[in-house]
Protein backbone atom coordinates (compact mmCIF):
# COMPACT_ATOMS: atom_id res chain seq x y z
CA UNK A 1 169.66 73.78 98.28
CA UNK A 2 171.23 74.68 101.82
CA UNK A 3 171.17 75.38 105.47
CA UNK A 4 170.37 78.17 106.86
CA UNK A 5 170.86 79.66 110.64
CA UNK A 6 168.20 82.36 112.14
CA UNK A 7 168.50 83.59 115.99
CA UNK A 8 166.11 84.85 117.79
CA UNK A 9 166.57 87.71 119.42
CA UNK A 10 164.02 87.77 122.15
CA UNK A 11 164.10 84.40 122.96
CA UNK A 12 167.95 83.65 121.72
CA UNK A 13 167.34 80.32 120.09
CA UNK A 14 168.57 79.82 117.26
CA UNK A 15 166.60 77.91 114.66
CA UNK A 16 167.33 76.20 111.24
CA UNK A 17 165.93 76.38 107.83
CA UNK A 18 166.33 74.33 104.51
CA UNK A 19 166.84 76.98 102.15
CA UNK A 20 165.81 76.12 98.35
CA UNK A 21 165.96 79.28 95.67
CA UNK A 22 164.03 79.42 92.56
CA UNK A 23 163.16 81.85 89.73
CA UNK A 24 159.92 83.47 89.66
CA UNK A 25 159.14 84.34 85.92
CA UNK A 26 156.21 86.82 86.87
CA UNK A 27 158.58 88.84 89.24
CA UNK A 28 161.71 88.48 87.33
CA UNK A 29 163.72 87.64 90.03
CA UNK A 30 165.73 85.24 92.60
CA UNK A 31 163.29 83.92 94.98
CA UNK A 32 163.65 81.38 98.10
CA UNK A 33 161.89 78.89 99.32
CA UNK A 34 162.50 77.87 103.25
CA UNK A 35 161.12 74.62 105.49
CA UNK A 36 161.76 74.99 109.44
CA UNK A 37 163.99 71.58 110.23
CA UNK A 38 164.42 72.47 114.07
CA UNK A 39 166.38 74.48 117.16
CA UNK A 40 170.34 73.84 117.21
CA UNK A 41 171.27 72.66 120.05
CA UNK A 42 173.67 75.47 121.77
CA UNK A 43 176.08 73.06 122.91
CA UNK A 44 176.53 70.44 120.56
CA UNK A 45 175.33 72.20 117.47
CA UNK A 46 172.85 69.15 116.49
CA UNK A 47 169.51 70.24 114.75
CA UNK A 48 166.83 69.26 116.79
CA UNK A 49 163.81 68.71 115.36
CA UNK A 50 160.32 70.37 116.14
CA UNK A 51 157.77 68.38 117.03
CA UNK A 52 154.71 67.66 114.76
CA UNK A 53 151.06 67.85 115.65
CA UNK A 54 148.56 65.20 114.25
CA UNK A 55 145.98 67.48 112.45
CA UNK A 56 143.35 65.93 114.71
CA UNK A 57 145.48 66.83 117.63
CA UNK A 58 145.28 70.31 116.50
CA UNK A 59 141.68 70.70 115.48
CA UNK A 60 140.67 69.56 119.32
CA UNK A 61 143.06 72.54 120.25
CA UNK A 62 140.88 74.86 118.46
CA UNK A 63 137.90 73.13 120.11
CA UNK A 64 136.88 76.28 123.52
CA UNK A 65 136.64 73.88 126.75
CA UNK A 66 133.52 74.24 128.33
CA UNK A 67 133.43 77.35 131.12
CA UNK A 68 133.78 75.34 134.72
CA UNK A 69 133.14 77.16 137.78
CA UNK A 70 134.84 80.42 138.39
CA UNK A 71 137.19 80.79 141.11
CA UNK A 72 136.93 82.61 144.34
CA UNK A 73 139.90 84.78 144.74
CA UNK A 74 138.60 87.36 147.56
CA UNK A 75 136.66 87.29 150.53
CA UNK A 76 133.54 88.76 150.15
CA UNK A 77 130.29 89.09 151.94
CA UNK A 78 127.30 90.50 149.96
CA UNK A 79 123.60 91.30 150.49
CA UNK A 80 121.94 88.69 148.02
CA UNK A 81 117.98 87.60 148.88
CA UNK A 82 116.24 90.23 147.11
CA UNK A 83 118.88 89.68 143.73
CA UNK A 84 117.83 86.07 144.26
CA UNK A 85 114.14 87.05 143.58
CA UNK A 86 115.25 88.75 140.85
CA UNK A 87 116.86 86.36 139.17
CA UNK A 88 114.34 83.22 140.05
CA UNK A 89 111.54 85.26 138.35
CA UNK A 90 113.88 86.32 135.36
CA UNK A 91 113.82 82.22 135.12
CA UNK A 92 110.17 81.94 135.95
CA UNK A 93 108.90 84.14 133.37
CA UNK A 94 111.70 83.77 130.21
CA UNK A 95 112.73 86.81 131.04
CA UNK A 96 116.55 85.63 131.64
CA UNK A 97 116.27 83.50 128.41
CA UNK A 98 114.33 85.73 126.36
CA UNK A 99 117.00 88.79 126.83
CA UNK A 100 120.07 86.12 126.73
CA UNK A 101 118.53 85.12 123.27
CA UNK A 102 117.93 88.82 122.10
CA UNK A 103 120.84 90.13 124.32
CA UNK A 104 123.87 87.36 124.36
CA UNK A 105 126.89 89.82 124.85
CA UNK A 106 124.89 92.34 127.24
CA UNK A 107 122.18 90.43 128.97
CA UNK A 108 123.54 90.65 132.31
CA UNK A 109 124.62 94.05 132.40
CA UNK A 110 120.52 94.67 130.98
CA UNK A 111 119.93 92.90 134.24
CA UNK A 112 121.77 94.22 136.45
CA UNK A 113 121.13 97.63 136.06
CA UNK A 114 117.11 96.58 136.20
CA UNK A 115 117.67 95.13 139.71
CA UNK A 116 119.53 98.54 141.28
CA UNK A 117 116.78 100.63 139.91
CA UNK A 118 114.25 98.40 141.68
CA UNK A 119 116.05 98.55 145.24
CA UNK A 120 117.71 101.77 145.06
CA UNK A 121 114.88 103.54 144.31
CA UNK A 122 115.13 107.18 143.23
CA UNK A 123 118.80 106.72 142.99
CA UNK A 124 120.84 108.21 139.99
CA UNK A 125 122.87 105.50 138.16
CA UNK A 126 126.17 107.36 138.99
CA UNK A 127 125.12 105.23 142.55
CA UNK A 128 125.59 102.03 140.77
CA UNK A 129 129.45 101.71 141.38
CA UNK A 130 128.70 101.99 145.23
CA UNK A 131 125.60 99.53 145.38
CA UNK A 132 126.98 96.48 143.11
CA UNK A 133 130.23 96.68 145.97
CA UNK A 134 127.19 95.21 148.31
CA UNK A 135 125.36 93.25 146.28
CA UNK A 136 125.59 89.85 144.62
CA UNK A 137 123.79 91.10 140.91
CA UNK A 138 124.30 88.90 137.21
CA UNK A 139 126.69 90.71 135.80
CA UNK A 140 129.16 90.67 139.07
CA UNK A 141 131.28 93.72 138.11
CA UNK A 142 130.81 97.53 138.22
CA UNK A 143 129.47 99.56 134.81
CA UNK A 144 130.22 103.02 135.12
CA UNK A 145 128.62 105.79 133.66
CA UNK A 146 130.51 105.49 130.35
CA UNK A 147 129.83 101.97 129.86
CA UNK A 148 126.35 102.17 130.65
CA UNK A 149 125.77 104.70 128.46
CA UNK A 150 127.06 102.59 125.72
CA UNK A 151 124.82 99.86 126.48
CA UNK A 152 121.72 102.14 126.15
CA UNK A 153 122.76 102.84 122.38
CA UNK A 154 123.70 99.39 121.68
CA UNK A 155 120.07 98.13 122.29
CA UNK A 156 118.93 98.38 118.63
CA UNK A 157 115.27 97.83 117.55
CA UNK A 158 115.44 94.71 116.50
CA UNK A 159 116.48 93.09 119.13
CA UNK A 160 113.43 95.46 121.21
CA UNK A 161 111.37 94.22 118.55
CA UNK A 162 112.42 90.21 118.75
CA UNK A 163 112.08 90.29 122.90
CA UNK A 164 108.67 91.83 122.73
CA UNK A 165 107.54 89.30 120.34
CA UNK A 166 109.00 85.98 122.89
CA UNK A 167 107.27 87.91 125.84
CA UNK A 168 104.18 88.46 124.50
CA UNK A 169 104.08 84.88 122.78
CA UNK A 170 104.72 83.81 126.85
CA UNK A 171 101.29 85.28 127.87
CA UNK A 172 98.03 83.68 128.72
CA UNK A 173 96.48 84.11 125.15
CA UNK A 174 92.89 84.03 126.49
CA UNK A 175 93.42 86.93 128.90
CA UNK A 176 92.27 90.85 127.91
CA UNK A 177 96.14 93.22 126.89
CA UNK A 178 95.38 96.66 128.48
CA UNK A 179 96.32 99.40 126.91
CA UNK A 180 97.25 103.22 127.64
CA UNK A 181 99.74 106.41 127.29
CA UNK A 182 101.30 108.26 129.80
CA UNK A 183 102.76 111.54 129.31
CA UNK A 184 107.15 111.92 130.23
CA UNK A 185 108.31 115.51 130.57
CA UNK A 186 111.72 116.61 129.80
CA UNK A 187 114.04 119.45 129.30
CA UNK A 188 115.74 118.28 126.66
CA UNK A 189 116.28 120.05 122.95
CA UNK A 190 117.84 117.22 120.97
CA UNK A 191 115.12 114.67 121.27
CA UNK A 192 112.74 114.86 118.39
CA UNK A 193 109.84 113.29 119.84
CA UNK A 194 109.88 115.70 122.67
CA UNK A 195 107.24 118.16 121.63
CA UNK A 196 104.24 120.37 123.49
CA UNK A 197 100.95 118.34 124.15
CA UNK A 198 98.04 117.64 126.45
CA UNK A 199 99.46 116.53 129.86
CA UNK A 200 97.43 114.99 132.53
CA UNK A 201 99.47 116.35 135.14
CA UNK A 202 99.45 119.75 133.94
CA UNK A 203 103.51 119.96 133.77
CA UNK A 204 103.77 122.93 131.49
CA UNK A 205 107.10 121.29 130.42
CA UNK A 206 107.52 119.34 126.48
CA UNK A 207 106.81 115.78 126.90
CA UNK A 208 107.11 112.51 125.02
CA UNK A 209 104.39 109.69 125.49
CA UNK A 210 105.10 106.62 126.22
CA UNK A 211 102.37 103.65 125.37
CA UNK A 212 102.07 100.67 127.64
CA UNK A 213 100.82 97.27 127.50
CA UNK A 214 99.99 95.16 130.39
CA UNK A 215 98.10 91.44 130.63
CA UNK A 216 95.01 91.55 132.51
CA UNK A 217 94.94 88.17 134.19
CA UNK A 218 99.10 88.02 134.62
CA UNK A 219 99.55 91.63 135.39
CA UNK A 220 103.00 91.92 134.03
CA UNK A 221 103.78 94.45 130.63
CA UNK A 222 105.30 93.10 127.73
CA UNK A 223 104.96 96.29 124.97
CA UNK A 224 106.00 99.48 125.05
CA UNK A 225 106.10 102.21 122.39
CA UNK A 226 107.81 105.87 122.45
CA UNK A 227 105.70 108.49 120.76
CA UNK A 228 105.57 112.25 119.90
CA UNK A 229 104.76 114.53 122.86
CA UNK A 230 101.36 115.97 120.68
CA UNK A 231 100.38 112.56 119.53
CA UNK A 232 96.77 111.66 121.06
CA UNK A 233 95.58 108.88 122.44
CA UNK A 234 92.98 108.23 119.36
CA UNK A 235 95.96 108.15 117.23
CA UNK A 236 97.79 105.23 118.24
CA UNK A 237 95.39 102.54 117.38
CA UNK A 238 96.12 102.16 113.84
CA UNK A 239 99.80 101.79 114.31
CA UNK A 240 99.40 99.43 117.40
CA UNK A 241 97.12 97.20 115.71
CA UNK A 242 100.06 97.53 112.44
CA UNK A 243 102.99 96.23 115.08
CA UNK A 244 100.64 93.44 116.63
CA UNK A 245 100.67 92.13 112.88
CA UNK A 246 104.09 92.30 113.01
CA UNK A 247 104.73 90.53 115.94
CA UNK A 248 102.76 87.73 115.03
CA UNK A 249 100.27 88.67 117.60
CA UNK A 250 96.70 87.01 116.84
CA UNK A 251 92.95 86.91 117.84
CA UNK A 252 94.15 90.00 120.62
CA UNK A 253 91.35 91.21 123.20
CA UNK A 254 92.16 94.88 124.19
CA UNK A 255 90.90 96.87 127.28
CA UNK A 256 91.09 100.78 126.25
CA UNK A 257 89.87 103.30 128.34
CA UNK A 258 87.62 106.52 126.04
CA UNK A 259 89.93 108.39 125.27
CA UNK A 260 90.80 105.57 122.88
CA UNK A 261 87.62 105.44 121.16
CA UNK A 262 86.78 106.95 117.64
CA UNK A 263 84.35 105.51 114.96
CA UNK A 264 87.78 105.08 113.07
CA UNK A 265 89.21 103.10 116.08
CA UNK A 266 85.94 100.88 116.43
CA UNK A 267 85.93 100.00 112.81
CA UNK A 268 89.56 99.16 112.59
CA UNK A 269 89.54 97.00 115.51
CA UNK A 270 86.78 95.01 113.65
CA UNK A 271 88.60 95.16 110.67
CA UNK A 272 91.67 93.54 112.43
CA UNK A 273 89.15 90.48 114.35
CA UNK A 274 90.10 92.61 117.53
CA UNK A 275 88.22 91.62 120.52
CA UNK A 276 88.27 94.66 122.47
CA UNK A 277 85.81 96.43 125.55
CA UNK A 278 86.62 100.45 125.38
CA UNK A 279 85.28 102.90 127.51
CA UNK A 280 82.55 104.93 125.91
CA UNK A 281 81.30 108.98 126.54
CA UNK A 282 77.91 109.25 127.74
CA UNK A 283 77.37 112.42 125.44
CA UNK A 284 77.32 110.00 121.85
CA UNK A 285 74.12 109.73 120.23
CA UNK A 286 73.87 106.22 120.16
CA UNK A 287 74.78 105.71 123.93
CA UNK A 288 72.63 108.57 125.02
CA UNK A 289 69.67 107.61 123.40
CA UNK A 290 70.04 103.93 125.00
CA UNK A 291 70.50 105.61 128.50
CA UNK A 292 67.38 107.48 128.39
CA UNK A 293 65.64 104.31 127.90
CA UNK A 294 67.15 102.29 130.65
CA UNK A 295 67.47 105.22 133.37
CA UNK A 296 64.99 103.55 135.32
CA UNK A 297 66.12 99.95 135.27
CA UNK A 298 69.42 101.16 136.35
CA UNK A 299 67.99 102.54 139.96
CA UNK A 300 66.42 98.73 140.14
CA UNK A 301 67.32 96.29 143.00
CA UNK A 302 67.19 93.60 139.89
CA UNK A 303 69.99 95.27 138.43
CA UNK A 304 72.02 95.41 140.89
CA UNK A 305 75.62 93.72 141.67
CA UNK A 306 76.49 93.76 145.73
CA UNK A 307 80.16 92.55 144.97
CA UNK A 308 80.46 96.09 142.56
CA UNK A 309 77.75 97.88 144.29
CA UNK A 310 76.96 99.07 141.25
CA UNK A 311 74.05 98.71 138.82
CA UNK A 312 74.75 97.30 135.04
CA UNK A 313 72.46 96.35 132.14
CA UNK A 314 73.68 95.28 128.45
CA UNK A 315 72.14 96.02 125.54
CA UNK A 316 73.20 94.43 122.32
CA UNK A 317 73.13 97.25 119.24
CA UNK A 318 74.27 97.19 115.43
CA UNK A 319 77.28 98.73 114.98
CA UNK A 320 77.63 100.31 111.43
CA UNK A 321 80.73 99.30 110.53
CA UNK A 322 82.73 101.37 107.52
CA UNK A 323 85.82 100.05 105.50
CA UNK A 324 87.32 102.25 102.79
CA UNK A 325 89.26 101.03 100.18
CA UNK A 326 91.43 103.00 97.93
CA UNK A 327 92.57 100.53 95.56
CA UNK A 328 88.97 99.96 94.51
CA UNK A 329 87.45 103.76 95.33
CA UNK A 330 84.57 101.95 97.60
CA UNK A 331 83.91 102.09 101.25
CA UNK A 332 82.34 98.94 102.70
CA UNK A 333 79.31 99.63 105.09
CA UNK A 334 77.98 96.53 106.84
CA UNK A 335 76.40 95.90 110.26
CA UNK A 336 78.52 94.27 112.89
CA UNK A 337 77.03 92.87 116.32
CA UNK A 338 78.21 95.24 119.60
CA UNK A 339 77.32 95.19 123.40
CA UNK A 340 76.69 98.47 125.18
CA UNK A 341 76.82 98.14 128.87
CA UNK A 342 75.44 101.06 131.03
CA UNK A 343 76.24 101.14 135.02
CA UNK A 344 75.10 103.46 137.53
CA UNK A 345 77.04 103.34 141.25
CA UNK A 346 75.27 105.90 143.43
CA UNK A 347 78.51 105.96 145.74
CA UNK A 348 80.11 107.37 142.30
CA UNK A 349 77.28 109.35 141.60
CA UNK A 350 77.97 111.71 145.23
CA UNK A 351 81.73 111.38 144.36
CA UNK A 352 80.91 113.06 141.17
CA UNK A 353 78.99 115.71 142.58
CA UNK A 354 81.32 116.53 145.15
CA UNK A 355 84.17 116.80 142.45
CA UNK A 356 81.96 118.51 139.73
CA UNK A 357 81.31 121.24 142.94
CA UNK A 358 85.26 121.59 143.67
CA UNK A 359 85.63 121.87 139.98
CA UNK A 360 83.08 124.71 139.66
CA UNK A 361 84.43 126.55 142.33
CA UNK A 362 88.04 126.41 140.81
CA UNK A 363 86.99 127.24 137.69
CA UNK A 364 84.82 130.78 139.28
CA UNK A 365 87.58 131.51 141.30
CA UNK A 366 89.92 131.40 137.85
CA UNK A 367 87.52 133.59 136.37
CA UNK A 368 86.99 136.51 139.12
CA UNK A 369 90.79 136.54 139.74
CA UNK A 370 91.54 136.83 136.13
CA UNK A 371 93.97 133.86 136.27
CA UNK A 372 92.72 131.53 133.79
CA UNK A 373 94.76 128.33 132.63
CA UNK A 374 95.15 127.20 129.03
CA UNK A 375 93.96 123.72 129.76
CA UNK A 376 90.61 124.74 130.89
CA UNK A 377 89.71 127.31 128.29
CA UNK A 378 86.61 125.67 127.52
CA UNK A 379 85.02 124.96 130.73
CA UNK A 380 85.11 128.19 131.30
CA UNK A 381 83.03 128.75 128.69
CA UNK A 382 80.72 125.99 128.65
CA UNK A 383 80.02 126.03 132.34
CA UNK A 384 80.14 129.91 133.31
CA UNK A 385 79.45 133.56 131.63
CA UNK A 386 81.71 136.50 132.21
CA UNK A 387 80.70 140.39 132.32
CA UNK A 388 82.89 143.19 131.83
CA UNK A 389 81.39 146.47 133.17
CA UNK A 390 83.06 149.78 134.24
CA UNK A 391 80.76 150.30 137.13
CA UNK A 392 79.68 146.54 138.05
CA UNK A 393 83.47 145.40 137.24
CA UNK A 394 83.47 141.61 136.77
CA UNK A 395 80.47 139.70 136.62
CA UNK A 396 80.46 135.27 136.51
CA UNK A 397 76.80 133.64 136.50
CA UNK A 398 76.98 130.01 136.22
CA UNK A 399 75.34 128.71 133.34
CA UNK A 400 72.59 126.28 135.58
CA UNK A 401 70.53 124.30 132.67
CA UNK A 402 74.39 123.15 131.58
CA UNK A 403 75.46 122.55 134.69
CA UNK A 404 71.29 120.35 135.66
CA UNK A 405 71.85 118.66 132.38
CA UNK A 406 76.19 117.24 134.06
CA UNK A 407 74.34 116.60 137.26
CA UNK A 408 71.76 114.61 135.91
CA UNK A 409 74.73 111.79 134.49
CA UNK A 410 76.71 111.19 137.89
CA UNK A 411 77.23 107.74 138.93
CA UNK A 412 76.65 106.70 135.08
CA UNK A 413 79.33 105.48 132.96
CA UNK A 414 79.31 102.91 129.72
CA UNK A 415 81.65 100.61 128.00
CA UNK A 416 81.44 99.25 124.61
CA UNK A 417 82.36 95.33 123.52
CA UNK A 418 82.38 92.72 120.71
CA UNK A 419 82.58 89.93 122.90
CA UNK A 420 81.35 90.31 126.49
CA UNK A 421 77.43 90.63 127.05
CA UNK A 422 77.56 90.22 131.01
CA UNK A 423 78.01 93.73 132.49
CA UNK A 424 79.45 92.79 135.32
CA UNK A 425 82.18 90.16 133.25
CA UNK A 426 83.42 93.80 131.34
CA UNK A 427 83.21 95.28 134.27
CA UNK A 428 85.75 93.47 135.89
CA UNK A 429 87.84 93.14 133.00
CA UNK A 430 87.71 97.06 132.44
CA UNK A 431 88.90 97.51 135.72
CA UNK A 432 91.57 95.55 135.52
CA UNK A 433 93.13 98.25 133.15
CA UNK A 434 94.19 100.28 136.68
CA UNK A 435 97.42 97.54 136.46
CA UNK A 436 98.31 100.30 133.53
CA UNK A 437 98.25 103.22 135.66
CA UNK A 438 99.88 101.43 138.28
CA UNK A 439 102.91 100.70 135.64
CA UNK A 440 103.28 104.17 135.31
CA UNK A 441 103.45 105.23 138.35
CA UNK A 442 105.96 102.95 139.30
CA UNK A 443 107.93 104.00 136.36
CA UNK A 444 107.71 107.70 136.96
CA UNK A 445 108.17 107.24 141.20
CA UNK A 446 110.55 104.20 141.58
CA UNK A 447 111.83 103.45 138.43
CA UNK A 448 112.81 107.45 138.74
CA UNK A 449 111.67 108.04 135.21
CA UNK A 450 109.57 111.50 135.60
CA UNK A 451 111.87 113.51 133.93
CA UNK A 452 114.28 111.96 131.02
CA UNK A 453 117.89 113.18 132.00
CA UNK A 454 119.39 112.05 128.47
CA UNK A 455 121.53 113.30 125.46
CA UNK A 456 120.83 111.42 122.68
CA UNK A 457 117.51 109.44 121.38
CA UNK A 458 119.46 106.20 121.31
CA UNK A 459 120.09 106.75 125.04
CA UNK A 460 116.49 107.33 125.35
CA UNK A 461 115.43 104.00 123.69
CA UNK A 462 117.94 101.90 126.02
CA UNK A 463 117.64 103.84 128.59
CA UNK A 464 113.59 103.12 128.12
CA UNK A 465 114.13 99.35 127.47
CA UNK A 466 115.89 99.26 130.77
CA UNK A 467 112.96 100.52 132.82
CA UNK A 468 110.93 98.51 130.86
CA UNK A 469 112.81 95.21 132.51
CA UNK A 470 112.86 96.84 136.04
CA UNK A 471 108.86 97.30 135.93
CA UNK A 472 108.18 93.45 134.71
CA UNK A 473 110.01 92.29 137.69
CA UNK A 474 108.38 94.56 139.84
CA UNK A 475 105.10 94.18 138.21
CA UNK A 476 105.58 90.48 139.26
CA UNK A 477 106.21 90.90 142.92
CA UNK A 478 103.26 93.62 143.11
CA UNK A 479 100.67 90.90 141.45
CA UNK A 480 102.16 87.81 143.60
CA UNK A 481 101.99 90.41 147.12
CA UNK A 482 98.01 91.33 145.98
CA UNK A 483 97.31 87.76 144.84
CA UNK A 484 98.75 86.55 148.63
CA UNK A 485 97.34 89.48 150.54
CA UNK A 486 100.62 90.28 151.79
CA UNK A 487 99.98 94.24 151.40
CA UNK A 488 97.49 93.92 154.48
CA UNK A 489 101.19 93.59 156.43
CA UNK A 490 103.68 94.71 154.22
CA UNK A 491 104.47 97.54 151.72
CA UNK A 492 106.90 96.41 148.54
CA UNK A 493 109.60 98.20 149.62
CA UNK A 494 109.47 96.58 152.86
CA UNK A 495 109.13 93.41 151.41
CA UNK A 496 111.93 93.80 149.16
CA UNK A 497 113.90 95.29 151.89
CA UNK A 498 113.20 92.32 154.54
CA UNK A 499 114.89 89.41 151.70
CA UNK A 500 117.57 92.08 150.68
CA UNK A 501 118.91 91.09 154.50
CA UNK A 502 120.02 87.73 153.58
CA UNK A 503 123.79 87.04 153.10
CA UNK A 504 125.74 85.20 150.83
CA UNK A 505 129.32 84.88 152.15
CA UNK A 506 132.24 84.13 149.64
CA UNK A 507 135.58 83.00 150.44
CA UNK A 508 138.89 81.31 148.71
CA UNK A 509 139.49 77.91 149.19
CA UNK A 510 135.91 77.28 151.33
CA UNK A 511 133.09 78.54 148.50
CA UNK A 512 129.91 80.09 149.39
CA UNK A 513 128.25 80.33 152.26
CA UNK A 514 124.72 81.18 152.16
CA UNK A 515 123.45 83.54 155.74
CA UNK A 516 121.12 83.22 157.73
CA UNK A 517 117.14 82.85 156.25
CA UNK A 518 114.49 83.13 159.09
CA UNK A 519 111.19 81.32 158.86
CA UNK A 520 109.23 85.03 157.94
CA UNK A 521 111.92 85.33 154.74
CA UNK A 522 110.98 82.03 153.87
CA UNK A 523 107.33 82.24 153.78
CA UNK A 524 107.57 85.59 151.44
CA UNK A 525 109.21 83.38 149.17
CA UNK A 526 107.06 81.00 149.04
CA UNK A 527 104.03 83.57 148.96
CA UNK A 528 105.81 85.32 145.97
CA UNK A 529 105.80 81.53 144.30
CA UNK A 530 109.38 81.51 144.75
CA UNK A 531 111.79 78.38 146.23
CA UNK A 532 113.59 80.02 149.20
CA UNK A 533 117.21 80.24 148.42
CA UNK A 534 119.83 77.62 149.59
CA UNK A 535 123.37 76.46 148.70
């Protein structure tokens, strides 16, 4: 046993060792065994010993203080109101705890980028880096094009999956989910689910559709699904029904608009204890042979509604209801208890004539110019027929008993329910599916979301989920402004613009200092259920 001397030759101290050797039978071979003692003193030569930590001592080393308040090291004067909103209705719905649960490393960055696609509306994200310079936002720093990117594809679907299942837990579960699919075009080549399909708007480009699900009483979405371009409407019931199951979504009441409804559809949502009211064709046996009968009481003053100005009768029907089972080769059939509710709104009724007319003359005008388009192909021949002749040329004649037999259904229109026997109840509650549209449009306008401008499908999906946060926020302020009657005097963006005003001042040594709020920016907080902000 000895002393040993070891300097170090970054720091130059010199430090000493109790050296013990040994044999080590399994290596054959001289080994050493060495126990720090201290530093040698460079003057005296003394060995001075270390000093020893209590293992208690060292265990509340390892022990993270709690995060205090961080410092202000710059002056810095920001644009803040309108991120306040933001962030008191992120707290006001669980949307802030919800995504910090789902989210914890990237839950302000989520954020963030939700409230610059809300104010700078239309705005490419490559904008970001200039706009978070002037605004007070959650995450506080700039995320540039590379890092955002990354976030999109770390937003797996789990974590989707988890935050749709807190939100929708959140809701009102009394109130009616409304339900519908939009159409997203895009030029892209590498996205799977981009493929040719039916398109509302006619854009000749491939699409993906994109299903949305908003609360009827709160107006705000909390479900979204991505789906192939050429999937149809009628085709997504079975699978949404499949996902409600596994969110741990019960007793649901759906609002679905017709071109939801199949036999299929109908018996699943049975099947499931679905509480739904769907839109319904006039042209089905069952609802046209009910309309016959009540065509009369449907032009009666005792069937009338002033608030709707619209007529409405219900008449309760056996639905025959059809469950197959493969594991036992049988098919159930049963009777189940439905309501059909029939309306007629003469104000609809000249609206429909007036379009039906526009629509004819398009579709003559298609056919004596030769220019026909695809999505029309069978109006053309169910309402009109077409002569080829080498000395009379072209030839249309409308096809009149068709066109009596249209004319004789405007102003009518039907919904279907398991639940709701007052006409004028579903009636409001099937309205109230327009909050839908109204999603979409502010995804596709301000949430700049009409064409997909992405690489990769898991750029898509977090790209999606982003939007997704952006339109609950703005779904909120939209419901709060029509629930206050604040669009009589204001639009949203000139709402949103009016509290983006406010100032929030930040310098070293003196804090925060909140700006100016006028008496007008206070009430529109306090309209939009919000405290006004103060430090």
């Amino acid at each position: 046993m000895g002393i040993i001397y070891q300097t170090n030759k970054k720091t130059g101290i010199t430090y000493a060792y109790q050296n013990e050797s040994y044999w080590d039978k399994e290596k054959k071979q001289s080994r050493a065994k060495r126990k720090l003692l201290g530093k040698v003193d460079p003057v005296t030569g003394d060995i001075i010993s270390t000093r020893s930590y209590k293992k208690k001592d060292h265990k509340a080393e390892l022990v993270p203080a709690k995060p205090g308040p961080v410092a202000i090291t710059k002056y810095q004067r920001c644009f803040f109101g309108a991120t306040y909103l933001f962030d008191q209705i992120g707290k006001a719905l669980g949307l802030t705890a919800d995504l910090k649960d789902c989210f914890p490393e990237d839950y302000k960055k989520i954020q963030s980028i939700a409230y610059y696609l809300i104010l700078e509306e239309n705005n490419a994200l490559s904008r970001f880096s200039h706009w978070q310079k002037l605004h007070i936002h959650p995450y506080g720093e700039d995320i540039p094009s590379q890092r955002s990117s990354e976030l999109f594809q770390s937003i797996d679907e789990e974590n989707r999956m988890r935050f749709f299942e807190k939100q929708g837990r959140r809701r009102i579960e009394k109130e009616y989910w409304a339900f519908d699919i939009t159409s997203i075009s895009s030029y892209s080549e590498v996205l799977s689910q981009v493929k040719k399909g039916r398109n509302k708007e006619h854009d000749r480009l491939p699409q993906i559709n994109l299903a949305l699900l908003f609360g009827e009483e709160s107006g705000l979405p909390f479900y979204y699904r991505k789906l192939a371009g050429n999937i149809t409407d009628v085709k997504t019931i079975k699978q949404l029904m499949t996902e409600f199951d596994v969110m741990g979504y019960k007793k649901i009441r759906v609002v679905l608009d017709r071109g939801f409804y199949s036999k299929k559809n109908i018996d699943l949502l049975y099947k499931n204890h679905q509480k739904f009211i769907i839109g319904v064709k006039l042209g089905l046996n069952f609802v046209k042979s009910v309309l016959e009968e009540e065509r009369a009481n449907l032009q009666l003053w005792t069937s009338l509604e002033t608030q709707f100005g619209t007529h409405g009768i219900c008449r309760p029907i056996s639905w025959d209801y059809e469950q197959e089972r493969p594991y036992k080769g049988d098919t159930i059939k049963d009777k189940r208890r439905a309501y059909l509710l029939l309306f007629y709104n003469p104000e609809k009724a000249a609206k429909d004539q007036a379009d039906m007319n526009d629509y004819y003359t398009s579709l003559y005008n298609d056919l004596i110019n030769n220019s026909r388009k695809d999505y029309r192909s069978k109006d053309y021949d169910r309402y009109f027929t077409v002569t080829d002749t080498p000395k009379r040329g072209r030839k249309v004649v409308p096809k009149e008993d068709v066109m009596r037999e249209a004319a004789r259904n405007y102003g009518y229109f039907a919904l279907l329910s398991n639940e709701v026997s007052d006409p004028f109840e579903a009636l409001s509650i099937y309205r109230s599916k327009d909050i839908v549209e109204k999603g979409f449009g502010n995804l596709k306008e301000r949430l700049n979301f009409r064409r997909m401008q992405v690489s990769s499908e898991l750029s898509l999906n977090g790209k999606l989920f982003i939007e997704f946060i952006a339109l609950i926020y703005l779904s909120y302020v939209k419901k709060r402004m029509q629930d206050a009657g604040l669009f009589e005097k204001w639009s949203l963006q000139g709402l949103i613009d009016e509290l983006d005003l406010i100032e929030l001042f930040e310098a070293p040594g003196h804090g925060r200092v909140l700006g100016e709020v006028t008496e007008k920016q206070k009430d529109l907080y306090q309209a939009l259920g919000i405290d006004p902000p103060s430090l």
